[in-house]
Protein backbone atom coordinates (compact mmCIF):
# COMPACT_ATOMS: atom_id res chain seq x y z
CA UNK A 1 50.70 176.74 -73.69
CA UNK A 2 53.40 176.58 -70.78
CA UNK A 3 55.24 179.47 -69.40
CA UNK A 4 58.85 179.42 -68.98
CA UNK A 5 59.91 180.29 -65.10
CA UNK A 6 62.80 182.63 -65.08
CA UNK A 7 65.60 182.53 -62.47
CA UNK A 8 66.61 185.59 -61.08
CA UNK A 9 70.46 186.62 -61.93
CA UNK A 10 72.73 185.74 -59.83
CA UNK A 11 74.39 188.92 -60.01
CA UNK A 12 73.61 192.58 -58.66
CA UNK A 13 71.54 194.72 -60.71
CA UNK A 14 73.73 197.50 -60.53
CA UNK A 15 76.39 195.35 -61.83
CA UNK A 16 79.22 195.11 -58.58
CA UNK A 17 79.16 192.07 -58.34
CA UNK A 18 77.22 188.40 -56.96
CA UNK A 19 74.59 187.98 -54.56
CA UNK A 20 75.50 185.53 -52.05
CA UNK A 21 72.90 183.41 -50.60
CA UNK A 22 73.58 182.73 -47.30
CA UNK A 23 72.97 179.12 -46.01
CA UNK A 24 72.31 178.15 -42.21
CA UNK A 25 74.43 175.79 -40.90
CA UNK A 26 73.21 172.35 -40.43
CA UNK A 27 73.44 172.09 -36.36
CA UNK A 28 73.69 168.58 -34.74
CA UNK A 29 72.54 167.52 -31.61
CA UNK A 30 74.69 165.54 -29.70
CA UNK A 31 73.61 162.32 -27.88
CA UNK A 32 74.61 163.23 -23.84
CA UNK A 33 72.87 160.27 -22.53
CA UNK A 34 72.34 156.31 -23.91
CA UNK A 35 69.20 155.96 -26.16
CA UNK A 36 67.66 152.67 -23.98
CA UNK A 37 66.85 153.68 -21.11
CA UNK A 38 66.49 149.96 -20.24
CA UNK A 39 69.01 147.02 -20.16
CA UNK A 40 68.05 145.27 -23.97
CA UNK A 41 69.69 142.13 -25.24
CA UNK A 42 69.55 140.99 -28.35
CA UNK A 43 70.22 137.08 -29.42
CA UNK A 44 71.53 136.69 -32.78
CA UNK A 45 73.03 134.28 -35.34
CA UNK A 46 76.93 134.69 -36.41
CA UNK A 47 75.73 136.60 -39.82
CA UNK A 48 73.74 138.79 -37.48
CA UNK A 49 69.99 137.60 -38.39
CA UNK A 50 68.36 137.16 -35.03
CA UNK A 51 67.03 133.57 -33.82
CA UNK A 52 63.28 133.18 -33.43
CA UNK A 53 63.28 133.14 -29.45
CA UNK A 54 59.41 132.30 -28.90
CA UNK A 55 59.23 130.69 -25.10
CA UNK A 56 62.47 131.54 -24.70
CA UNK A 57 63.42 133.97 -20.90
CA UNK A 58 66.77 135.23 -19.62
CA UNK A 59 67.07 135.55 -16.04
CA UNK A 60 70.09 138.48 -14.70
CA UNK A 61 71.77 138.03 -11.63
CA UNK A 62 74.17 140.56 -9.84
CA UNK A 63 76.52 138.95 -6.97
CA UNK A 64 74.77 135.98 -7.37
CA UNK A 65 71.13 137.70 -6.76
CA UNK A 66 68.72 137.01 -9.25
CA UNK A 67 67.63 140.69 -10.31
CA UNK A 68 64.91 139.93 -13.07
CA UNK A 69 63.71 137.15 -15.21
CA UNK A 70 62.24 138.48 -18.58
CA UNK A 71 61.15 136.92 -21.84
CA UNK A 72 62.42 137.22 -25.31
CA UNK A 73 59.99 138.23 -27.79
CA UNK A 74 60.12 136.01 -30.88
CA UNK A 75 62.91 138.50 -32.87
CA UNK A 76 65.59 137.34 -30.25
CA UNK A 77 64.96 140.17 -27.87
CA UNK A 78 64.86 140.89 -24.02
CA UNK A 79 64.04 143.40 -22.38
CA UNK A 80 65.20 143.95 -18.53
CA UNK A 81 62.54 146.90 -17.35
CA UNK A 82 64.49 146.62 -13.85
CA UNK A 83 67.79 147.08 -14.77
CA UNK A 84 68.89 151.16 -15.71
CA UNK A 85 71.34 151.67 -18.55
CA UNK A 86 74.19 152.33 -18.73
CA UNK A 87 74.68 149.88 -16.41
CA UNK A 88 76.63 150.19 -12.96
CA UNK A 89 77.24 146.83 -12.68
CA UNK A 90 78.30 143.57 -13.90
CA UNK A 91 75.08 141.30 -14.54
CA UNK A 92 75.57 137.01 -15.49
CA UNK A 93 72.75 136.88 -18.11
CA UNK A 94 71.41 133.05 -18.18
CA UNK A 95 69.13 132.28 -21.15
CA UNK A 96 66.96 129.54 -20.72
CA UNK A 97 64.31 127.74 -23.27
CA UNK A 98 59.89 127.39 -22.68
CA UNK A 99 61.23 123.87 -20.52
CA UNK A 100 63.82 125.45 -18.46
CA UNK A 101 66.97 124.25 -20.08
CA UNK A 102 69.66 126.46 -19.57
CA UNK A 103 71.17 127.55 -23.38
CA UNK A 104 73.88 130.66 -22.91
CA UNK A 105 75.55 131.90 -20.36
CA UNK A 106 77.38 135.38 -20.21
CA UNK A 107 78.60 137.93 -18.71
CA UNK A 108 77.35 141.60 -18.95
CA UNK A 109 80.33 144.07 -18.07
CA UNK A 110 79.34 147.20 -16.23
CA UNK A 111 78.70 150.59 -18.25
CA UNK A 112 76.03 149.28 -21.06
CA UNK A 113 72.84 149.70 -22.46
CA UNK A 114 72.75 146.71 -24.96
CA UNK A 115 73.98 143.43 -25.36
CA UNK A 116 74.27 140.47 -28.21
CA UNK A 117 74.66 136.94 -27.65
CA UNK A 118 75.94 135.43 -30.77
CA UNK A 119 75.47 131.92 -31.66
């Protein structure tokens, strides 16, 4: 046969009144710094789903310097292990396909971490 647990009263056993519990406040930490350490763009669709970018490289040029070329993995991102975030800069990002046609062009403003390309 089960026992029954008992809860405790809520109030004092001498009868003056309630014990409070007390409860620790929940204590966020703030975010000082950008959470990719490394300039990531992502190339999506207009409802958001990202394209299947197999073969697919983006090449980032400052001042008309080429700066890195890196490949998109096949969930439509890049990843520029070069390039610091948040960015100091203003980058042209040039997408190309596996046969070296040129897709998107855009620009990348100065002060960011991550990028989309829609469409």
């Amino acid at each position: 046969m089960a026992v029954k647990r008992v809860k405790p009263p809520l109030k004092d056993p001498s009868g003056k009144g309630i014990i409070r519990r007390k409860v620790k406040p929940i204590v966020k930490k703030s975010q000082t710094g950008p959470i990719f350490d490394r300039l990531t763009v992502v190339w999506v669709q207009g409802n958001g789903v990202p394209f299947n970018t197999t073969g697919f490289f983006a090449r980032a040029f400052s001042n008309g310097r080429l700066v890195q070329t890196a490949s998109f993995d096949r969930f439509g991102v890049v990843r520029f292990n070069n390039i610091r975030t948040l960015t100091n800069r203003t980058f042209v990002l040039r997408v190309f396909n596996a046969f070296g046609v040129q897709f998107r062009v855009r620009v990348i403003p100065a002060g960011v971490e991550t990028f989309a390309i829609i469409g």
